[in-house]
N, C-alpha and C. Protein backbone atom coordinates (compact mmCIF):
# COMPACT_ATOMS: atom_id res chain seq x y z
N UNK A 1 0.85 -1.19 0.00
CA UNK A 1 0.00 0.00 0.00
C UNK A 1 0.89 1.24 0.00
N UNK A 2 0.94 1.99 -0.75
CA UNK A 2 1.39 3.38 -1.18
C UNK A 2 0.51 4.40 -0.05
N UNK A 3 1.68 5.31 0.33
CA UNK A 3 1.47 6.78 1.39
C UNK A 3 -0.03 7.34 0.35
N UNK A 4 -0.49 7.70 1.60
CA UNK A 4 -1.83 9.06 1.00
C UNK A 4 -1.47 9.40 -0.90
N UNK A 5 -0.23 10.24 -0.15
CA UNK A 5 -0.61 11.45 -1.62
C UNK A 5 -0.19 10.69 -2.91
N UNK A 6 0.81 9.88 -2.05
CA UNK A 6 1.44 8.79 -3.81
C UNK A 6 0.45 8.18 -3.99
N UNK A 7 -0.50 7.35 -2.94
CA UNK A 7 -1.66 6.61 -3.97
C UNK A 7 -2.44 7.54 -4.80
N UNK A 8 -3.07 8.51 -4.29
CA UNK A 8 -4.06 9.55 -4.82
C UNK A 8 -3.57 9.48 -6.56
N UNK A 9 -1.84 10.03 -6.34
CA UNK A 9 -1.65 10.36 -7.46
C UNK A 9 -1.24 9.37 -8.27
N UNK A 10 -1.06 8.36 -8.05
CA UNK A 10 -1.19 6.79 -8.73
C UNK A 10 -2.47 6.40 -9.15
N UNK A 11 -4.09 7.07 -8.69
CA UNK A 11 -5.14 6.74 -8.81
C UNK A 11 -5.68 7.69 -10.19
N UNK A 12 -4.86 8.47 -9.91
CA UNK A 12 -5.21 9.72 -10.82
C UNK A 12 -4.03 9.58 -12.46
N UNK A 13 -3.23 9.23 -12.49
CA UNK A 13 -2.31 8.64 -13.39
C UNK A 13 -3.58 7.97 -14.01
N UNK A 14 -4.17 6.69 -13.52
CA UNK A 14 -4.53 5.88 -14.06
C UNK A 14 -6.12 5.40 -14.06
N UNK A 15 -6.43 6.45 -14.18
CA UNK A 15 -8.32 6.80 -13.83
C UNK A 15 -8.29 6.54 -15.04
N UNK A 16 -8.68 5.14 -15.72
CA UNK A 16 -9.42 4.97 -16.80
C UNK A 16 -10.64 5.38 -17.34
N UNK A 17 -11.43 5.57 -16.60
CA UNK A 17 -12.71 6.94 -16.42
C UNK A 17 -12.75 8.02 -16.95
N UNK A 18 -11.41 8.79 -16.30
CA UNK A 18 -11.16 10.11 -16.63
C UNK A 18 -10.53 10.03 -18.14
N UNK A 19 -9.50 8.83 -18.36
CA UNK A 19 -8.97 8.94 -19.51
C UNK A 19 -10.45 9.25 -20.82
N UNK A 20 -11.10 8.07 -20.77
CA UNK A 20 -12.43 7.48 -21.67
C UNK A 20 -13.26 9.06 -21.58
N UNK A 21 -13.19 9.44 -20.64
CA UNK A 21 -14.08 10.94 -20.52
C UNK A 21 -13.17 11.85 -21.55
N UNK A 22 -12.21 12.30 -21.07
CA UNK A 22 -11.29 13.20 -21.97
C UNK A 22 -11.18 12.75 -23.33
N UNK A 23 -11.31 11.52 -23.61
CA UNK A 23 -11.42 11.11 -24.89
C UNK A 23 -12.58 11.81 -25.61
N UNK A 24 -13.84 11.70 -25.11
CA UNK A 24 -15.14 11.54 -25.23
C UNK A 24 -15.16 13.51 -25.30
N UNK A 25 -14.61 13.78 -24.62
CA UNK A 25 -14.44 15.14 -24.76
C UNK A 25 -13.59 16.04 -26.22
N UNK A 26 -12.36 15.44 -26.58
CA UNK A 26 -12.18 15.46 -27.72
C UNK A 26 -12.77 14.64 -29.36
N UNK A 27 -14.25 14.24 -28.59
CA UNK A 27 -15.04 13.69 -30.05
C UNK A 27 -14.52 12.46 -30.15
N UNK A 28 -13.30 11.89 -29.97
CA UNK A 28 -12.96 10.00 -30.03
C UNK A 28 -13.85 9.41 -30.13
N UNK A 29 -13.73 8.87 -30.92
CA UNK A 29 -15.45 7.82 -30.82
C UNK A 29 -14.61 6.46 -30.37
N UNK A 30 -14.70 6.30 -28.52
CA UNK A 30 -14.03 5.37 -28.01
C UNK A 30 -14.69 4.00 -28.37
N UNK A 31 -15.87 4.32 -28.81
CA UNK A 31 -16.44 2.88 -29.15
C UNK A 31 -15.55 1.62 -30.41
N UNK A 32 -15.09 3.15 -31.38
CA UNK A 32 -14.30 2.62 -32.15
C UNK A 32 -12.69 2.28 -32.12
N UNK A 33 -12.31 3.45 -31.11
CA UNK A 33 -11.31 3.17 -30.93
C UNK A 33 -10.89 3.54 -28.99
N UNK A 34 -10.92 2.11 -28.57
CA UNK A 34 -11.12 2.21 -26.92
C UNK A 34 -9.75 2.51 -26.73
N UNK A 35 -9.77 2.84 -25.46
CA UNK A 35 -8.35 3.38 -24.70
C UNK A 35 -7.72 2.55 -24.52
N UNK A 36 -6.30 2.48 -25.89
CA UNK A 36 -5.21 1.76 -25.41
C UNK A 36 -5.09 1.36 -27.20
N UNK A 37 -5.64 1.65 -27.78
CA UNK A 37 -6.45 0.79 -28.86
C UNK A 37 -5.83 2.10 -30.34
N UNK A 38 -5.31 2.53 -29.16
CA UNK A 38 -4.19 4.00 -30.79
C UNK A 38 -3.18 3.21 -30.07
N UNK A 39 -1.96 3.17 -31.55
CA UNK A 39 -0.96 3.05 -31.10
C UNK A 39 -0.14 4.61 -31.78
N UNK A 40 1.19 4.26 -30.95
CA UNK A 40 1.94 5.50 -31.70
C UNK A 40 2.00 5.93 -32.87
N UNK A 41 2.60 4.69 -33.85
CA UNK A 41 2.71 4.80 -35.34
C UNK A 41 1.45 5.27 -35.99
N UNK A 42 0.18 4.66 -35.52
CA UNK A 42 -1.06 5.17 -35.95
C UNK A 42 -1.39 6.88 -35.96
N UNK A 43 -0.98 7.43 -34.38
CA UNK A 43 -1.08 8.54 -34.34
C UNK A 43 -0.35 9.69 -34.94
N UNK A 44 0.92 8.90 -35.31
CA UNK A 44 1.83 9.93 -35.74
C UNK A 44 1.55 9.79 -37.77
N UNK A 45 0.38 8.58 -37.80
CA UNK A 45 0.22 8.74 -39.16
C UNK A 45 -0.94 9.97 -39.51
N UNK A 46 -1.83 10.28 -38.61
CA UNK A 46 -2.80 11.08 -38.40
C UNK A 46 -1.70 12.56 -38.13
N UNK A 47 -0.76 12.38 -37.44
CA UNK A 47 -0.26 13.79 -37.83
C UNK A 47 0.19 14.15 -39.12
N UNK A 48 0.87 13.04 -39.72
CA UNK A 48 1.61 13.23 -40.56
C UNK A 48 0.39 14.04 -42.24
N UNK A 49 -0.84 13.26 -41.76
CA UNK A 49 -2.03 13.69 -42.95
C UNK A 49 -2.57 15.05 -42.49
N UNK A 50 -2.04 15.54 -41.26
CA UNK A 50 -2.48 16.71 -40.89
C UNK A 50 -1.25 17.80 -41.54
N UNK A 51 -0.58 17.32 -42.21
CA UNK A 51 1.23 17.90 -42.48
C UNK A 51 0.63 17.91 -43.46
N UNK A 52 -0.38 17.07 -44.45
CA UNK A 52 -0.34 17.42 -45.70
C UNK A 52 -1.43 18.25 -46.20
N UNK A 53 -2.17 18.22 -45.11
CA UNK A 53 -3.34 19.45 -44.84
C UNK A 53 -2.92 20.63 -45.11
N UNK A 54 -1.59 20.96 -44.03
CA UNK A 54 -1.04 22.53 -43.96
C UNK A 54 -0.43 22.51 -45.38
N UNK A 55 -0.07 21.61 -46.23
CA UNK A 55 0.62 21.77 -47.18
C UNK A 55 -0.34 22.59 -48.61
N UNK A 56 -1.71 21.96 -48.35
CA UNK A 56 -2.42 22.09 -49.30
C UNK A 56 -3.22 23.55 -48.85
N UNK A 57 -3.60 23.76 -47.27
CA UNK A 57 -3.66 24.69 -47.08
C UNK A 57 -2.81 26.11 -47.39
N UNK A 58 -1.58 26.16 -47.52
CA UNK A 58 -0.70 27.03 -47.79
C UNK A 58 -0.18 27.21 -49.15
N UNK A 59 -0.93 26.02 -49.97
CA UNK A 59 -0.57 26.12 -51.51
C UNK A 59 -1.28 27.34 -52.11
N UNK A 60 -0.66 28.32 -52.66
CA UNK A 60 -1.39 29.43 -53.36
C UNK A 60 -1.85 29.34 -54.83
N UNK A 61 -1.16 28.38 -55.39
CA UNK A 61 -1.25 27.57 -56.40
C UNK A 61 -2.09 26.77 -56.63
N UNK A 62 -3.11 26.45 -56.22
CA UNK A 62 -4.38 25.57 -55.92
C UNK A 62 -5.58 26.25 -56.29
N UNK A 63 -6.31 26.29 -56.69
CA UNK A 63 -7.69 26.73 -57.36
C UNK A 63 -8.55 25.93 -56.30
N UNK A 64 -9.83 26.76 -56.09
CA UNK A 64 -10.67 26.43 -54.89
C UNK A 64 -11.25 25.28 -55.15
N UNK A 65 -11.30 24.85 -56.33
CA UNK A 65 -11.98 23.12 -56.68
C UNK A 65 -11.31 22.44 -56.02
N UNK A 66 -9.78 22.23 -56.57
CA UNK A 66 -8.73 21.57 -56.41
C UNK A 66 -8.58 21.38 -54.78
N UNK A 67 -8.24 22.44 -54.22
CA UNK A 67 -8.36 22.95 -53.01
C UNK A 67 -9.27 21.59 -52.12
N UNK A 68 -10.81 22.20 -52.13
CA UNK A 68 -11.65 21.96 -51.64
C UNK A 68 -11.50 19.88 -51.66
N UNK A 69 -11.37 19.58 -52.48
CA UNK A 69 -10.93 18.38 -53.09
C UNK A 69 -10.48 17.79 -52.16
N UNK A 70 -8.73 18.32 -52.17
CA UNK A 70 -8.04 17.37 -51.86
C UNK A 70 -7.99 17.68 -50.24
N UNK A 71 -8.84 18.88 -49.83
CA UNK A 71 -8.73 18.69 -48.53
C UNK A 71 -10.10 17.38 -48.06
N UNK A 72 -10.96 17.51 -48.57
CA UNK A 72 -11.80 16.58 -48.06
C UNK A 72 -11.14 15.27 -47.96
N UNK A 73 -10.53 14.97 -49.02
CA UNK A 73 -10.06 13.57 -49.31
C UNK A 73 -8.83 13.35 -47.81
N UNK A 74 -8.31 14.38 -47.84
CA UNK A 74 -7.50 14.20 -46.72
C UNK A 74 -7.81 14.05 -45.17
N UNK A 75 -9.44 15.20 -44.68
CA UNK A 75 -9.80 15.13 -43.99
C UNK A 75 -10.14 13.75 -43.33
N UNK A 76 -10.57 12.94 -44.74
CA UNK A 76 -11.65 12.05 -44.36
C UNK A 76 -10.70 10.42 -43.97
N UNK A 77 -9.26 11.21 -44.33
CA UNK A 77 -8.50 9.96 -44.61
C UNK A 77 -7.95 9.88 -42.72
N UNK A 78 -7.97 11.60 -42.23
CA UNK A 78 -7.52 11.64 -41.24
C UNK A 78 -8.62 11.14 -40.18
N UNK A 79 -9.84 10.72 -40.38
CA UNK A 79 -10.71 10.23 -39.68
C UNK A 79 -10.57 9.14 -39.82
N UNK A 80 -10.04 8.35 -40.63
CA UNK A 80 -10.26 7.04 -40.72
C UNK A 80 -9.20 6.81 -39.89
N UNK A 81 -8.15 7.24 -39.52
CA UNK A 81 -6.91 7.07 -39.21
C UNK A 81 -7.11 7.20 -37.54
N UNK A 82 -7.96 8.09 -37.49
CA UNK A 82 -7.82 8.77 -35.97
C UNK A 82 -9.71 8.84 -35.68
N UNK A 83 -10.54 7.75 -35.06
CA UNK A 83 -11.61 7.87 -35.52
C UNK A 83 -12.61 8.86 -34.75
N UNK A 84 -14.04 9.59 -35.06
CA UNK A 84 -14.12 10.46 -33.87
C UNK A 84 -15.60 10.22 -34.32
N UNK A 85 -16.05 11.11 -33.43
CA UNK A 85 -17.98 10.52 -33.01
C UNK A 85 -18.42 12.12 -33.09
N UNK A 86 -19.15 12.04 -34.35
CA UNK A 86 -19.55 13.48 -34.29
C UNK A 86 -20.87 13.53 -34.51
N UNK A 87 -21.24 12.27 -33.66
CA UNK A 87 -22.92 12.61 -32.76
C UNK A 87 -23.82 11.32 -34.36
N UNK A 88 -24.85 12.36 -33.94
CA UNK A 88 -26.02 11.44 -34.82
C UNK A 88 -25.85 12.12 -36.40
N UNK A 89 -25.80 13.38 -36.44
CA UNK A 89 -25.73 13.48 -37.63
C UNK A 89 -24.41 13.46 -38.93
N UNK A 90 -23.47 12.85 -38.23
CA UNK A 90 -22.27 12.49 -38.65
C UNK A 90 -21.33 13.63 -39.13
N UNK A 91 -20.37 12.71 -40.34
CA UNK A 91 -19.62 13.84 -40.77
C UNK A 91 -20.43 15.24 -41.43
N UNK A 92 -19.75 16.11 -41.60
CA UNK A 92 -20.51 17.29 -42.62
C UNK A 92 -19.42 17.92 -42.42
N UNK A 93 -19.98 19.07 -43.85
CA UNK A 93 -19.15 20.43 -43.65
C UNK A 93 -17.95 20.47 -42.65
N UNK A 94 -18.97 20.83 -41.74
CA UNK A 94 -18.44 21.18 -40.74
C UNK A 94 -17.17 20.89 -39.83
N UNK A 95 -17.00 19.09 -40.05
CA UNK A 95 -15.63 18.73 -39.96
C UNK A 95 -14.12 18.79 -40.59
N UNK A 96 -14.69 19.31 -42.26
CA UNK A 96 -13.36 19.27 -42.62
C UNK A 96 -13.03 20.13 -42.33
N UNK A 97 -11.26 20.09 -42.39
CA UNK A 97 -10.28 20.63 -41.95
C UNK A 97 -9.75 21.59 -42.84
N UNK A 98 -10.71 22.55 -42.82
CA UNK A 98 -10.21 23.22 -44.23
C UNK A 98 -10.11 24.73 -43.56
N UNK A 99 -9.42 24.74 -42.52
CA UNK A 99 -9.32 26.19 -41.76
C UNK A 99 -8.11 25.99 -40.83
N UNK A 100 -7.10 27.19 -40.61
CA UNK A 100 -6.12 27.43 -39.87
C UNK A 100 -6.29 26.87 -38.73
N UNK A 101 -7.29 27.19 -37.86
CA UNK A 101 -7.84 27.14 -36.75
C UNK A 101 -8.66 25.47 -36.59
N UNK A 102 -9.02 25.16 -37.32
CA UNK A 102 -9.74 23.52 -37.23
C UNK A 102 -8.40 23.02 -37.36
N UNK A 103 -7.30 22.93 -38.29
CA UNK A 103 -6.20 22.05 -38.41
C UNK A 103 -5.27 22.43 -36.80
N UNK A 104 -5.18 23.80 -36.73
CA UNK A 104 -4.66 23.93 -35.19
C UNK A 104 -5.50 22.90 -34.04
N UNK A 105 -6.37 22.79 -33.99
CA UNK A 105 -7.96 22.08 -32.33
C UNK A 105 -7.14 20.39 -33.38
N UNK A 106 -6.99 20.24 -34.45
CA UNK A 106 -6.38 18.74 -34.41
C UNK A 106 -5.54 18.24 -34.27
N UNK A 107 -4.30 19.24 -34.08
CA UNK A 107 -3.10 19.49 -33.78
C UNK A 107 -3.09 18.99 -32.55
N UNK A 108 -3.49 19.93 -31.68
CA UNK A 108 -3.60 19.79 -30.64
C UNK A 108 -4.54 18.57 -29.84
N UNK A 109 -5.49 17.80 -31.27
CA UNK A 109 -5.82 16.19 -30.25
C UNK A 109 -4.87 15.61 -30.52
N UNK A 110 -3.89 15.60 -31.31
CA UNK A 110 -2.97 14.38 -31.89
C UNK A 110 -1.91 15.15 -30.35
N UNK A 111 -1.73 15.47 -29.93
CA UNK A 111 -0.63 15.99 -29.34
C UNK A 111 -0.98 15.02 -28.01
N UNK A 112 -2.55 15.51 -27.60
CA UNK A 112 -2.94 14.69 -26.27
C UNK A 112 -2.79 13.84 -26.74
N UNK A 113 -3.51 12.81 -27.48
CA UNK A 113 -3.77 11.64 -27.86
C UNK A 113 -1.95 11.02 -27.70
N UNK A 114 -1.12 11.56 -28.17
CA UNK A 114 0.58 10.96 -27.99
C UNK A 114 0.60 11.16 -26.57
N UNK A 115 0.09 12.06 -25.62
CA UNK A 115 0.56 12.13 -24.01
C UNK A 115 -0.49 11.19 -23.67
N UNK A 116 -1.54 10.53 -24.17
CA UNK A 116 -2.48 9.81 -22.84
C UNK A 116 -1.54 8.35 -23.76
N UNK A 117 -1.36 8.15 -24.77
CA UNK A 117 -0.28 7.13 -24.94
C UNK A 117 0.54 6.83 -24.50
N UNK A 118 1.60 7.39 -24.29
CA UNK A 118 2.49 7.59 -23.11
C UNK A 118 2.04 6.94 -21.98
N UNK A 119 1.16 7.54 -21.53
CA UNK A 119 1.10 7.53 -20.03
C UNK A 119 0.25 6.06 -20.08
């Protein structure tokens, strides 16, 4: 048996609860993909399609068809990769990643998603 504060914080390390919640909070659709159930290489393949996001995002050279295109195709590739629950009425619009600021909020799940790996 571990002192007070080291168990607490041994309990809290490993609150599978809290993990599955924070998941559930960044949209994970844990059903599909339960905790433990990303591995690294997976996640860092979901960054890596987020690299080709900014690429296509920053192409000035791209015509808005083209554009629009190959970001969906990418978006959708990065969902398959990294899966997420966006309720009853599923994907739309609204998910692709076709904004500074949406590719930044995915940035930043792939980032957690590598620290609750870790841990």
């Amino acid at each position: 048996k571990l002192p007070g504060a080291v168990g607490r914080l041994m309990e809290l390390l490993f609150d599978i609860d809290m993990m599955q919640k924070t998941m559930m909070e960044m949209e994970i659709d844990v059903s599909k993909m339960p905790l433990g159930a990303l591995s690294r290489p997976q996640i860092q393949r979901g960054y890596g399609v987020l690299t080709e996001i900014q690429a296509v995002l920053d192409d000035p050279g791209l015509d808005a068809f083209d554009r629009n295109q190959r970001i969906l195709g990418l978006s959708n590739k990065f969902y398959t990769i990294v899966p997420q629950d966006f309720g009853a009425g599923g994907m739309s619009d609204v998910h692709r990643i076709d904004t500074a600021e949406k590719l930044r909020s995915k940035l930043e799940l792939v980032e957690s998603l590598l620290e609750l790996e870790i841990a």
